[in-house]
C-alpha atoms as a PDB file:
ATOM      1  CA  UNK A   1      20.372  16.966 -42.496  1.00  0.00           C
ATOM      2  CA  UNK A   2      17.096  16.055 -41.898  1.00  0.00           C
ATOM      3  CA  UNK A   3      15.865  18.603 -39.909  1.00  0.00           C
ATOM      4  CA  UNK A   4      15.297  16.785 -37.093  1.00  0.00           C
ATOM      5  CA  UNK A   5      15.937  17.156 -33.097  1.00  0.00           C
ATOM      6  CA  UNK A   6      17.866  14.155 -31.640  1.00  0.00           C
ATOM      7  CA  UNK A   7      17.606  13.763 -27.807  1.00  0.00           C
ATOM      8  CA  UNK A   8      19.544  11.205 -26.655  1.00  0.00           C
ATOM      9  CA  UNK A   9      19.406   9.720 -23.463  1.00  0.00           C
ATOM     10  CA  UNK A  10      22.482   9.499 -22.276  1.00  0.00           C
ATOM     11  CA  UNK A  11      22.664   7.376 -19.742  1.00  0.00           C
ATOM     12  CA  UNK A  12      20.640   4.388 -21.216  1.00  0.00           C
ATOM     13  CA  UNK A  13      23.568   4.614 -23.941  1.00  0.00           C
ATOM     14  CA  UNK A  14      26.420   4.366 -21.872  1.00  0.00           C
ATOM     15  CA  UNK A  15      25.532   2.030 -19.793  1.00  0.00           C
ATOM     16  CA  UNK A  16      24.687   0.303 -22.822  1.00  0.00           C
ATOM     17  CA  UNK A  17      27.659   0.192 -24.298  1.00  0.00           C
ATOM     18  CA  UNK A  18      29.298  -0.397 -20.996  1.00  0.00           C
ATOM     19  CA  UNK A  19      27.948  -3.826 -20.734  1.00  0.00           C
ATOM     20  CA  UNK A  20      28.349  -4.399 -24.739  1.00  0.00           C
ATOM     21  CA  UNK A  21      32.278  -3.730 -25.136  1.00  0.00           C
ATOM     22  CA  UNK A  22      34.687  -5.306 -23.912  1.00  0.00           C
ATOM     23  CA  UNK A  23      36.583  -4.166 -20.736  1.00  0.00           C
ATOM     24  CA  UNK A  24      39.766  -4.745 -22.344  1.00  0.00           C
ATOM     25  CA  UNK A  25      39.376  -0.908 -23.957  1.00  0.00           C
ATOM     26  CA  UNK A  26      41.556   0.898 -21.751  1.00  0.00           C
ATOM     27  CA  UNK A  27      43.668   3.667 -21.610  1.00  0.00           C
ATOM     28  CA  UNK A  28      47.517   3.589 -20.950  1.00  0.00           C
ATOM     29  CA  UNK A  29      47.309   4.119 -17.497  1.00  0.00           C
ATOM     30  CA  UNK A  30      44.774   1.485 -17.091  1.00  0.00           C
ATOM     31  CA  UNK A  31      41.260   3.387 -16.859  1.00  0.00           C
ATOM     32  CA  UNK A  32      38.796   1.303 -18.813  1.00  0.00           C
ATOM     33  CA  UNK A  33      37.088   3.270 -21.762  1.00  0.00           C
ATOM     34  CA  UNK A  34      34.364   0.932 -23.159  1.00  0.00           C
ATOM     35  CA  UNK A  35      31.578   3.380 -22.602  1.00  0.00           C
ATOM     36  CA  UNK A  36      33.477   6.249 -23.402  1.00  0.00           C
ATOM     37  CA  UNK A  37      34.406   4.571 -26.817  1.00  0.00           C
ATOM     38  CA  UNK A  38      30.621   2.830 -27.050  1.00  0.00           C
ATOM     39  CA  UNK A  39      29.158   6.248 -26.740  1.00  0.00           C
ATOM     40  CA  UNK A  40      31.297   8.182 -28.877  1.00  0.00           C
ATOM     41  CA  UNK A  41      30.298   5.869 -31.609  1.00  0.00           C
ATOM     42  CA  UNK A  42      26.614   5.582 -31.148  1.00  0.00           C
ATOM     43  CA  UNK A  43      26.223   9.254 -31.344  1.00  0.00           C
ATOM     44  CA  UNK A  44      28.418   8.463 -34.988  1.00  0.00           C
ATOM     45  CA  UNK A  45      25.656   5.917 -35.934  1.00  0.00           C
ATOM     46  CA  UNK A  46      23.059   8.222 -34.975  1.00  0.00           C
ATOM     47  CA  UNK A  47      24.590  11.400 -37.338  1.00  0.00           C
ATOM     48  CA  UNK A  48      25.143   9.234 -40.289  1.00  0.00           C
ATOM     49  CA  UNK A  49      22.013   7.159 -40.117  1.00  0.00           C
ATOM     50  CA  UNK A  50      19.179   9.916 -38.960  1.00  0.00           C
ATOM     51  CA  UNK A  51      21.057  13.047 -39.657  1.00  0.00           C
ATOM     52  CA  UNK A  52      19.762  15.659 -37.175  1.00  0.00           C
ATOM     53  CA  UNK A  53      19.980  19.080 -37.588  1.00  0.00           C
ATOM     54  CA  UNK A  54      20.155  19.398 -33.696  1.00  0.00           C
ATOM     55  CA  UNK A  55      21.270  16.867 -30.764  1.00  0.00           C
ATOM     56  CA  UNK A  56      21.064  17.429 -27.177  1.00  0.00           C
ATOM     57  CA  UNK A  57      22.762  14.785 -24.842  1.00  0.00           C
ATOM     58  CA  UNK A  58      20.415  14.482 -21.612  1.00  0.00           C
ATOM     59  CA  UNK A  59      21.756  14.112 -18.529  1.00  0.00           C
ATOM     60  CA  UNK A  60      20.491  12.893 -15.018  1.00  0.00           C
ATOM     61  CA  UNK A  61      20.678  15.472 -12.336  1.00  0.00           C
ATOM     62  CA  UNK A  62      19.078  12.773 -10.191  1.00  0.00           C
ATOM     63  CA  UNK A  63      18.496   9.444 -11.436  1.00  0.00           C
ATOM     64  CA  UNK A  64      16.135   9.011  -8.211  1.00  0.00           C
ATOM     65  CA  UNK A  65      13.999  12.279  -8.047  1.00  0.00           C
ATOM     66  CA  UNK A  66      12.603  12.775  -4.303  1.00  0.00           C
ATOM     67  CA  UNK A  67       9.262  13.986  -5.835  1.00  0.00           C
ATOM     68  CA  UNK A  68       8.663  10.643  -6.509  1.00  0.00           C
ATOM     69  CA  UNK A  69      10.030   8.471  -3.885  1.00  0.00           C
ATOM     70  CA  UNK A  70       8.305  10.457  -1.372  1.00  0.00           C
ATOM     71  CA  UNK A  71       5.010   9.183  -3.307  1.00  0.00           C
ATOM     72  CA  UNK A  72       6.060   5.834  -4.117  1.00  0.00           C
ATOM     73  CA  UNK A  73       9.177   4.659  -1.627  1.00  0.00           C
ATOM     74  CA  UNK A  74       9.964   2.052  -3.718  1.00  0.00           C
ATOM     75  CA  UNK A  75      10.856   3.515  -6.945  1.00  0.00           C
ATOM     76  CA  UNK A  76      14.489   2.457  -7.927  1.00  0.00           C
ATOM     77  CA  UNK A  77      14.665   1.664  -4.212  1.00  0.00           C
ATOM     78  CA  UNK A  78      16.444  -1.781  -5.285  1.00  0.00           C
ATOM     79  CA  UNK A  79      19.643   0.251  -7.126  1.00  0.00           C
ATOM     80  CA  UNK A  80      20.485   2.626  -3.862  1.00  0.00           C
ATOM     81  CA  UNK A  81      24.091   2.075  -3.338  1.00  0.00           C
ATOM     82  CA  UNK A  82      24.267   4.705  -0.378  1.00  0.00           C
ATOM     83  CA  UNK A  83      21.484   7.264   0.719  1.00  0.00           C
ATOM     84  CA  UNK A  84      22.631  10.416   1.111  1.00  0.00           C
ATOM     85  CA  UNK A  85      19.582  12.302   2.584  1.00  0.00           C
ATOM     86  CA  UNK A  86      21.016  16.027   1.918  1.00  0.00           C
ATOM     87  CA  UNK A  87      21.006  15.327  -2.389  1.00  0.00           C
ATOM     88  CA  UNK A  88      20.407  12.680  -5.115  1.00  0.00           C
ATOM     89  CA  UNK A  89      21.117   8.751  -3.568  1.00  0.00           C
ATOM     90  CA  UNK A  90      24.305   7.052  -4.661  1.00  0.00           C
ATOM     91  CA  UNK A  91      23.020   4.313  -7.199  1.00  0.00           C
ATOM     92  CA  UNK A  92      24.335   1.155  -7.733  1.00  0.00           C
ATOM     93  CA  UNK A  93      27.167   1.534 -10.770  1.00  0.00           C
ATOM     94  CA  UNK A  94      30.079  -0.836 -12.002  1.00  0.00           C
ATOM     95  CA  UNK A  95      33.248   0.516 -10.584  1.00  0.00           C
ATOM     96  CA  UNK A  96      34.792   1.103 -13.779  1.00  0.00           C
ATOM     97  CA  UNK A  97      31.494   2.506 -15.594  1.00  0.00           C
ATOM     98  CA  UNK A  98      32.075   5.508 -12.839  1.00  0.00           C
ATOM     99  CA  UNK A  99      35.381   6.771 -13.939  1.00  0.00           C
ATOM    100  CA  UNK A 100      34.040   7.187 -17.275  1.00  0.00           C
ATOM    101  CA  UNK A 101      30.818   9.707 -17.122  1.00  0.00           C
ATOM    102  CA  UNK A 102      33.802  12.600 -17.032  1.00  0.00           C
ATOM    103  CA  UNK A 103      35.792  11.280 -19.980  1.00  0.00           C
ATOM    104  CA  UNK A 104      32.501  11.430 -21.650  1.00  0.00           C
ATOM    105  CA  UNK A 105      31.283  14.777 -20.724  1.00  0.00           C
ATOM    106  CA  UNK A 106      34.885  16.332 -21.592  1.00  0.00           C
ATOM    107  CA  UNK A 107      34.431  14.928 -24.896  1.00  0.00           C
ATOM    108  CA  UNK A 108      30.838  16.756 -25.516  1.00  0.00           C
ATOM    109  CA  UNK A 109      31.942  19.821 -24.450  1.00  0.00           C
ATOM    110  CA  UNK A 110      35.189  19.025 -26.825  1.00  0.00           C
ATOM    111  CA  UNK A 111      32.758  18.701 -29.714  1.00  0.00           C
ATOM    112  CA  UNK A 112      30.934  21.136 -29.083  1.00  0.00           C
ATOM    113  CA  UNK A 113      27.543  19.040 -28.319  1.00  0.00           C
ATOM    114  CA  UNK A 114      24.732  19.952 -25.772  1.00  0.00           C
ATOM    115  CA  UNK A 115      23.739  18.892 -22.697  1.00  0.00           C
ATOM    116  CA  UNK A 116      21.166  19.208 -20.591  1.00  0.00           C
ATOM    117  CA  UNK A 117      19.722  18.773 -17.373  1.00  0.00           C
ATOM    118  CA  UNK A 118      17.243  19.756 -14.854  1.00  0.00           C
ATOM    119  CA  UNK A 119      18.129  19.840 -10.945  1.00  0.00           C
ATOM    120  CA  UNK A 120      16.018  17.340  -9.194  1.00  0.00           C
ATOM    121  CA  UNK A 121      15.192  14.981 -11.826  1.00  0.00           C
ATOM    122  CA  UNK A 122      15.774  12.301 -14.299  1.00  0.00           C
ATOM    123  CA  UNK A 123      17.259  12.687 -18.455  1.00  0.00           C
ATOM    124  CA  UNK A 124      13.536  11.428 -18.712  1.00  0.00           C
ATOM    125  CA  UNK A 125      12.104  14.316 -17.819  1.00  0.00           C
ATOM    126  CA  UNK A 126      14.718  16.538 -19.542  1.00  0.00           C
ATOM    127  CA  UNK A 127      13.754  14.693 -22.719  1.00  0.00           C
ATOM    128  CA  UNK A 128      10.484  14.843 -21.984  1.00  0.00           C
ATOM    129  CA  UNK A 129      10.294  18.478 -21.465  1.00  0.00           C
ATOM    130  CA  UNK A 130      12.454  19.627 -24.613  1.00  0.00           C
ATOM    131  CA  UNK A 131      10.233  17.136 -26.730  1.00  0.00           C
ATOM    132  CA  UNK A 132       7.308  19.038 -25.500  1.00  0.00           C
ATOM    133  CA  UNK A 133       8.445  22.517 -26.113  1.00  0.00           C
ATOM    134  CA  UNK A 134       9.553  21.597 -29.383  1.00  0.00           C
ATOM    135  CA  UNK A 135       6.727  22.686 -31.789  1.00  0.00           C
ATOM    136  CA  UNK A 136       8.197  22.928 -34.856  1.00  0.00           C
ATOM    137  CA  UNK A 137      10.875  20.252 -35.786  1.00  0.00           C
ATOM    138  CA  UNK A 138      10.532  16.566 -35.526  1.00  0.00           C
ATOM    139  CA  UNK A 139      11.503  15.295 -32.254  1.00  0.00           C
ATOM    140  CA  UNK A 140      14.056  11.657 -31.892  1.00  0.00           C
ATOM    141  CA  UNK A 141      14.303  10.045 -29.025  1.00  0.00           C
ATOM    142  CA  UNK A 142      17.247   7.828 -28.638  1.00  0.00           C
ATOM    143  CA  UNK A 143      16.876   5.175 -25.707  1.00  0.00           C
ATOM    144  CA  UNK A 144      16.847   2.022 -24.738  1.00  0.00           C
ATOM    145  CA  UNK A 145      14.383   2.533 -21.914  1.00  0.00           C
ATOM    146  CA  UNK A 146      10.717   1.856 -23.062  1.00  0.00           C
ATOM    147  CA  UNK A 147       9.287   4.683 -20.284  1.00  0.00           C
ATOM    148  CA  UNK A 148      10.142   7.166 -22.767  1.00  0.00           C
ATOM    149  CA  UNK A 149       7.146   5.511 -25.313  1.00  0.00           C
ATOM    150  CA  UNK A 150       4.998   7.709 -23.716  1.00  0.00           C
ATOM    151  CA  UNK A 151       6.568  10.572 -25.973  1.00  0.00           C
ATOM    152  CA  UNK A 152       5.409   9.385 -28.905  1.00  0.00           C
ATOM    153  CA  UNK A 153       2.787  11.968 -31.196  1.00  0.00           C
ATOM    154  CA  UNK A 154       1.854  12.991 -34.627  1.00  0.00           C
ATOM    155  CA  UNK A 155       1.435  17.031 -33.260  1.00  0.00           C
ATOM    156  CA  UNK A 156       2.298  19.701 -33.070  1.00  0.00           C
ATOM    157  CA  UNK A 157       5.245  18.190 -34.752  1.00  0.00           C
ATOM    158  CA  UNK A 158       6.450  14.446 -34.943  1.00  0.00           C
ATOM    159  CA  UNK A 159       8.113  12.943 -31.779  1.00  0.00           C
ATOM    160  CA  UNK A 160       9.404   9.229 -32.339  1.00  0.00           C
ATOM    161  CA  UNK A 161      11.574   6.992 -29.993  1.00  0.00           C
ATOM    162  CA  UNK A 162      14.612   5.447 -31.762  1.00  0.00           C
ATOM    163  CA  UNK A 163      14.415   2.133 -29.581  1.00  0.00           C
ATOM    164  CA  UNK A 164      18.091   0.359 -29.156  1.00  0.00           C
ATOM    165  CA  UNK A 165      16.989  -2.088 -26.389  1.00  0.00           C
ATOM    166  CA  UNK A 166      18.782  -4.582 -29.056  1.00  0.00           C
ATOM    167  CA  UNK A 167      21.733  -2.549 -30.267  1.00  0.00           C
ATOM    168  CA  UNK A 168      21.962  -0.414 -33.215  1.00  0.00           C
ATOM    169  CA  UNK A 169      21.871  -2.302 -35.225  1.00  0.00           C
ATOM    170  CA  UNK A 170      18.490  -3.586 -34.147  1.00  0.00           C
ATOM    171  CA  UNK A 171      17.363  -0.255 -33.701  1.00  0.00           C
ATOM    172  CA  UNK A 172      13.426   0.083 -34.232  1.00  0.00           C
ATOM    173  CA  UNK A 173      12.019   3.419 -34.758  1.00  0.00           C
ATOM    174  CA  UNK A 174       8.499   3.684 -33.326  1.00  0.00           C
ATOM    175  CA  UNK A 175       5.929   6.088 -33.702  1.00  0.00           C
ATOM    176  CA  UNK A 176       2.198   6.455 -32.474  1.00  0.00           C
ATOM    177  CA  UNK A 177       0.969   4.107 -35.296  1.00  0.00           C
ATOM    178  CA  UNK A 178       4.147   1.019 -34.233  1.00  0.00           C
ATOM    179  CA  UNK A 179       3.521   1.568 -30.497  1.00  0.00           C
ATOM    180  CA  UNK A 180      -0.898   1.319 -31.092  1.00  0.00           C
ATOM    181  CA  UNK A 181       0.054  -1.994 -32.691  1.00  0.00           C
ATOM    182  CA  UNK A 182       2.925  -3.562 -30.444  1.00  0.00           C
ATOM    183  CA  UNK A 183       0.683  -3.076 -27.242  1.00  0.00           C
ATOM    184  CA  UNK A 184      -3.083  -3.161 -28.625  1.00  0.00           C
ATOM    185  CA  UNK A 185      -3.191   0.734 -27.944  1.00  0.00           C
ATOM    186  CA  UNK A 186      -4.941   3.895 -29.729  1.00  0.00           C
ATOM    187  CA  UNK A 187      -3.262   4.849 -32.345  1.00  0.00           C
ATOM    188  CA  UNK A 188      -4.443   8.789 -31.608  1.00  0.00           C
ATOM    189  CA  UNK A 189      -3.814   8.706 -27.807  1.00  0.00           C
ATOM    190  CA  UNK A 190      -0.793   6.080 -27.897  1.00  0.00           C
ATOM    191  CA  UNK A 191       1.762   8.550 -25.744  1.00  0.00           C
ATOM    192  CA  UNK A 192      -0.668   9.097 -23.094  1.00  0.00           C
ATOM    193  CA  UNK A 193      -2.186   5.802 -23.299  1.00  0.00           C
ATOM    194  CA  UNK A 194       1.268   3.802 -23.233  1.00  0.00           C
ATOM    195  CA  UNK A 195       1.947   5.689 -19.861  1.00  0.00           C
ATOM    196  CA  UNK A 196      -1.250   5.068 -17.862  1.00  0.00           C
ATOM    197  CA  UNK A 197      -0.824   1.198 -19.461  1.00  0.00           C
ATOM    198  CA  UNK A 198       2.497   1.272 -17.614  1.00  0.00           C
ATOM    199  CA  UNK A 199       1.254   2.256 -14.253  1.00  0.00           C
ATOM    200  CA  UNK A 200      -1.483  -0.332 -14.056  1.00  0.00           C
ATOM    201  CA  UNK A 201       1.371  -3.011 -15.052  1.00  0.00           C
ATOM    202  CA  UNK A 202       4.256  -1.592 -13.228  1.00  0.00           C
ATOM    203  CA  UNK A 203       7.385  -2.633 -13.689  1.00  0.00           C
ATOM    204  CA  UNK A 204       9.628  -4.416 -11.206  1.00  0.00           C
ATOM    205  CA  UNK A 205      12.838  -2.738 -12.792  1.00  0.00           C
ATOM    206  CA  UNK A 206      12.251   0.398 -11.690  1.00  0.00           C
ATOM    207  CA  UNK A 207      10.126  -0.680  -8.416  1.00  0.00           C
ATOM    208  CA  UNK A 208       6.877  -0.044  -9.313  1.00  0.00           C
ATOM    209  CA  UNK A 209       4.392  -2.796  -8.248  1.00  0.00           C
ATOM    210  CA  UNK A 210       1.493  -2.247 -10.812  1.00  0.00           C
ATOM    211  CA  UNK A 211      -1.993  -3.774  -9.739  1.00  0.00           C
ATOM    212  CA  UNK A 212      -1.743  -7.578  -8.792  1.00  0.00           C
ATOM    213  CA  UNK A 213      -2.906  -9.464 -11.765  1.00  0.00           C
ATOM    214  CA  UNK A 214      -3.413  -7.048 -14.557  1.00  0.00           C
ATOM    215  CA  UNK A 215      -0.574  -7.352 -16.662  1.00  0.00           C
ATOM    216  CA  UNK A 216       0.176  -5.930 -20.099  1.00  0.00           C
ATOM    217  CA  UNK A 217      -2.204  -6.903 -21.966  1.00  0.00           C
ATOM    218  CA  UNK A 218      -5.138  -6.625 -19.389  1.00  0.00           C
ATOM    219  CA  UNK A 219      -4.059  -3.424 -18.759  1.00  0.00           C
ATOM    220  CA  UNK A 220      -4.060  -2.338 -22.638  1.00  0.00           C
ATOM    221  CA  UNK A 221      -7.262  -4.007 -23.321  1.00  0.00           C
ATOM    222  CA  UNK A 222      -8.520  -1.466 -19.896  1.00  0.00           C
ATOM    223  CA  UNK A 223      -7.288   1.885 -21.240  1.00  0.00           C
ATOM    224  CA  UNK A 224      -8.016   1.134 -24.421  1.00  0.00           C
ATOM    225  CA  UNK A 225     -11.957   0.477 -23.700  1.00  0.00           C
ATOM    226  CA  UNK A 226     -11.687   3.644 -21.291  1.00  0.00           C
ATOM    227  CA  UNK A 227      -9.617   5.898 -22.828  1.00  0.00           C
ATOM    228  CA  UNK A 228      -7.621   6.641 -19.920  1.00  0.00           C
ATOM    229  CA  UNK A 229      -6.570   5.684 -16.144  1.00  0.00           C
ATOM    230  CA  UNK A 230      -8.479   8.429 -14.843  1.00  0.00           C
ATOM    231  CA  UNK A 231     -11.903   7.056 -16.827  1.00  0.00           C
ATOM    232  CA  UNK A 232     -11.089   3.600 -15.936  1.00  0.00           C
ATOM    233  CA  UNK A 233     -10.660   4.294 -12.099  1.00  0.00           C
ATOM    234  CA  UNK A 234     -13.924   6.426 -12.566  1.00  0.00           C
ATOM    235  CA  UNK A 235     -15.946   3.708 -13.812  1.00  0.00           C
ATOM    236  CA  UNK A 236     -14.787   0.954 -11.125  1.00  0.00           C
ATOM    237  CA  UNK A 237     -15.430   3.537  -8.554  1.00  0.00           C
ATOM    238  CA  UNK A 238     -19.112   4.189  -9.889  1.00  0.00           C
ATOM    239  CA  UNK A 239     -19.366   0.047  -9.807  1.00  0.00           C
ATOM    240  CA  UNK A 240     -19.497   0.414 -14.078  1.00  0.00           C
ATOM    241  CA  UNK A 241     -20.484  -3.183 -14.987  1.00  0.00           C
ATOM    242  CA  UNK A 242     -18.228  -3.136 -17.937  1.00  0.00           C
ATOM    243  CA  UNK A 243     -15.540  -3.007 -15.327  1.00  0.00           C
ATOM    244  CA  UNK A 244     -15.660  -6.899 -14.192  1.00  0.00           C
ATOM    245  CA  UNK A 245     -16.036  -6.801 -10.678  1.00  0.00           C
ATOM    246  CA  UNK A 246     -12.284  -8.753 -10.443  1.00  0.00           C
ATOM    247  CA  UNK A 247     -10.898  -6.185 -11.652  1.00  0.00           C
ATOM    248  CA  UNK A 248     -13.078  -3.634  -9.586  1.00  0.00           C
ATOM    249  CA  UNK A 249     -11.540  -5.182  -6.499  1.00  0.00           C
ATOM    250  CA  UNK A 250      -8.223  -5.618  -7.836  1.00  0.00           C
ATOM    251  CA  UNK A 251      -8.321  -1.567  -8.657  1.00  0.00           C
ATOM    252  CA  UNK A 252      -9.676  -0.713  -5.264  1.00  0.00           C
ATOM    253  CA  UNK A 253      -7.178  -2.940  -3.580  1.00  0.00           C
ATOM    254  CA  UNK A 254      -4.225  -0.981  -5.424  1.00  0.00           C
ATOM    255  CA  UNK A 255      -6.288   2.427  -4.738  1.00  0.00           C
ATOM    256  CA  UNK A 256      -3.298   3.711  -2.508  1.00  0.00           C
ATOM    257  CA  UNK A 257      -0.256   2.784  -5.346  1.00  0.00           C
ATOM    258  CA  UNK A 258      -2.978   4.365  -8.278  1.00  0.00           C
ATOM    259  CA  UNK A 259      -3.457   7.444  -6.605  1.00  0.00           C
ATOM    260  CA  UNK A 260       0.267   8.211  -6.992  1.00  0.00           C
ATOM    261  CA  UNK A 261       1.689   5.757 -10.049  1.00  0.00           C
ATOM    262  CA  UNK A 262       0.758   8.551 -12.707  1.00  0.00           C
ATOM    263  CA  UNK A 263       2.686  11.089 -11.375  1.00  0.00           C
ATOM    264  CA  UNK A 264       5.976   8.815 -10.606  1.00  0.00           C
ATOM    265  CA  UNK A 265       5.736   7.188 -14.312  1.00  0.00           C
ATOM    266  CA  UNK A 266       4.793  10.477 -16.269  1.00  0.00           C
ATOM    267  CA  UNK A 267       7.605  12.396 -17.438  1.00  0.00           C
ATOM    268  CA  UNK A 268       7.684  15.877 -15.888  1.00  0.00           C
ATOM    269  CA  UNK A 269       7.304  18.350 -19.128  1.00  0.00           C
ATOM    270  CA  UNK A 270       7.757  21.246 -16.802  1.00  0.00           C
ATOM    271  CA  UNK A 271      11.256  20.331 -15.509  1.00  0.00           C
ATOM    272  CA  UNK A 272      13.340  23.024 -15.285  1.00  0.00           C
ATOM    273  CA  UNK A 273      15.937  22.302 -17.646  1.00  0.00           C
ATOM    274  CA  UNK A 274      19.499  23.981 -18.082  1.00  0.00           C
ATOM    275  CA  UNK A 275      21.406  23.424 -21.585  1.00  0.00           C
ATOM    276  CA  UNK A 276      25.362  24.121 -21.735  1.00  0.00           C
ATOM    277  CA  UNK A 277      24.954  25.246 -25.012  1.00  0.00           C
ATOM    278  CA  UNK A 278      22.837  26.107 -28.360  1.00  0.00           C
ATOM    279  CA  UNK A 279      21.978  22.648 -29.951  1.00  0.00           C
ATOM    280  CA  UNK A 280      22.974  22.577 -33.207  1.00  0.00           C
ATOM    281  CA  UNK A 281      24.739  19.769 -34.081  1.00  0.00           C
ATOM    282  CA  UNK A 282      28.697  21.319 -34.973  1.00  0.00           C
ATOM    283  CA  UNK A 283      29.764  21.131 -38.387  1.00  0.00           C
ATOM    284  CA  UNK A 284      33.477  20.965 -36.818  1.00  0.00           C
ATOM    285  CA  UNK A 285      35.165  20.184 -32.690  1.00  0.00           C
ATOM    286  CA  UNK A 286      34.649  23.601 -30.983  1.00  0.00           C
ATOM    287  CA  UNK A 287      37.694  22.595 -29.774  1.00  0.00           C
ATOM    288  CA  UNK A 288      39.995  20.287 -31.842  1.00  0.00           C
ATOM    289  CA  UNK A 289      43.349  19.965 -29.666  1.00  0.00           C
ATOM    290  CA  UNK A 290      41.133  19.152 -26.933  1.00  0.00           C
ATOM    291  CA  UNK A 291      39.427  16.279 -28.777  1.00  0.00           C
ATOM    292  CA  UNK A 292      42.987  15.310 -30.307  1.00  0.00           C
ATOM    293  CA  UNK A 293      44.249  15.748 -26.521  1.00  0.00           C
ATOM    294  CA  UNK A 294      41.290  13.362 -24.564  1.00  0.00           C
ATOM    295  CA  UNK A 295      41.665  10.968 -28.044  1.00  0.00           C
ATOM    296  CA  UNK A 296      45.065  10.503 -27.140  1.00  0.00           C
ATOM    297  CA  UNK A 297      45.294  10.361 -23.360  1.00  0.00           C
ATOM    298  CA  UNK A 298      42.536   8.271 -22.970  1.00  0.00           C
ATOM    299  CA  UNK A 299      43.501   5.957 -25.928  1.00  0.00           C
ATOM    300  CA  UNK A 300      40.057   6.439 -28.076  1.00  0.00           C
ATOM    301  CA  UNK A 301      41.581   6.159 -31.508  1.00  0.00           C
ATOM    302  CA  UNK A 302      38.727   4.832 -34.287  1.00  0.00           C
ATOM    303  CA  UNK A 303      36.148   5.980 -31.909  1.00  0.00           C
ATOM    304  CA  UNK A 304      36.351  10.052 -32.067  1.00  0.00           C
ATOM    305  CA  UNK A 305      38.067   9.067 -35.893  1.00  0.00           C
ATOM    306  CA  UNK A 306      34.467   7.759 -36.442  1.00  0.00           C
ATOM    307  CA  UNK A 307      32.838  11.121 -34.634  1.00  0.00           C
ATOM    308  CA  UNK A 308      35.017  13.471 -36.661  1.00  0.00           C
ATOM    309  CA  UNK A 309      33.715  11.953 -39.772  1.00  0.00           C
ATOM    310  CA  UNK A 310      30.116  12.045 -39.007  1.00  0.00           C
ATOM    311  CA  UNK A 311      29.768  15.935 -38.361  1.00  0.00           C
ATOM    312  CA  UNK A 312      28.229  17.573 -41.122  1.00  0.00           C
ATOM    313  CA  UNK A 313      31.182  19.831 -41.979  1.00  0.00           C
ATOM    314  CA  UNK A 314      34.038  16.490 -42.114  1.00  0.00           C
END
């Protein structure tokens, strides 16, 4: 054991391995159980290869928060299946991925892993909250959403991001000092810094429009010099000439989408988040016929084999 806290983001992993696997995993009676399967074996890889001491499987209460679509309409807009207008909108999801999410949550609880989530808002912001009350263990974020960069820090203890955007067996663990160098960031500031460089880019997967012709690396090169969003908008407001007066006008013309990007692409630390249980990762199933039980039924063989083997106490 290393120590460690693994937060996993749960979603970004099944969906994942959803679209990695092929379809023909299925159960006898049909049901299609490549996520379910996918899943159960990255959080395999991640107990052999990192070794946590604790895991927590986050979960999204609402994978389209209204706190931030009623400041920026557009966020996710472009994956609303159905809009509900009483809770969380329906979002777009392969038939078959649907059917799974259960299967997958029976087989945490089976195990005996946490969850968590936080009514009202994204696993981001669950993850983003546990890494921040977490003071004294290092923190592992496993995703393969770069939002969650923003994590990154050396203090008050370590928080990494375990990247799988690649698979994992391409996964790339990043701290503040591989994040400073992949975007031209500082190194001391690179959580904060990788967050306000994302809202002056935006990012068209997840609807947000950025400013109009700053893109990545203008808007590194920008906080970097400035040290933040908030200087940077300060200067070009004040007419600071080492703001060029392009990108004065290009700020001021985006004033409306900066005055609420930071708040839509900043995790929400204070999320009020509920975990189904203490997070130690089990040295045994709290509950073996009932992982023998879903193993069987929904026909996940090697897959829970392969879980079973990687708790601490196999």
């Amino acid at each position: 054991m290393t120590g460690s806290l693994a937060l996993l983001d749960s979603a970004s992993l099944y969906f994942r391995s959803f679209f990695a696997l092929p379809d023909s995993m299925r159960a006898a009676d049909g049901t299609q159980v490549n996520a379910v399967r996918g899943f159960a074996d990255t959080i395999a890889r991640i107990l052999t290869d990192r070794r946590p001491a604790r895991l927590v499987c986050c979960l999204d209460a609402d994978w389209r928060p209204k706190f931030r679509t009623d400041l920026l309409p557009s966020y996710k807009a472009h994956r609303v299946a159905e809009e509900t207008g009483s809770g969380p909108d329906v979002e777009v999801v392969p038939d078959t991925l649907t059917p799974q999410v259960p299967i997958i949550l029976d087989l945490l609880e089976a195990f005996g892993f946490a969850t968590a989530e936080a009514a009202g808002y994204e696993a981001d912001d669950v993850i983003g909250a546990l890494a921040t009350r977490e003071k004294t263990d290092p923190v592992e974020v496993i995703t393969g959403d770069r939002d969650l960069f923003q994590l990154v820090r050396t203090e008050p203890s370590p928080a990494s991001v375990i990247y799988v955007g690649k698979g994992w067996a391409k996964a790339e663990v990043l701290g503040p000092a591989e994040i400073a160098e992949r975007y031209s960031l500082p190194r001391e500031t690179a959580g904060p810094a990788y967050a306000d460089m994302a809202a002056l880019r935006g990012d068209p997967s997840d609807g947000l429009p950025g400013v109009a012709g700053i893109g990545e690396k203008t808007a590194a090169k920008l906080i970097t010099q400035f040290g933040s969003l908030e200087a940077l908008l300060a200067a070009a407001s004040a007419g600071d000439s080492q703001v060029p007066l392009k990108t004065r006008l290009r700020l001021s013309e985006a004033a409306d989408y900066l005055a609420v990007a930071p708040t839509v692409v900043k995790v929400a630390v204070d999320a009020p988040v509920e975990q189904s249980r203490p997070d130690p990762v089990p040295a045994t199933p709290a509950d073996p016929e009932r992982v023998a039980e879903l193993a069987e039924r929904w026909n996940l063989g090697n897959s829970v084999e392969r879980l079973l083997k990687a708790l601490p106490g196999a």
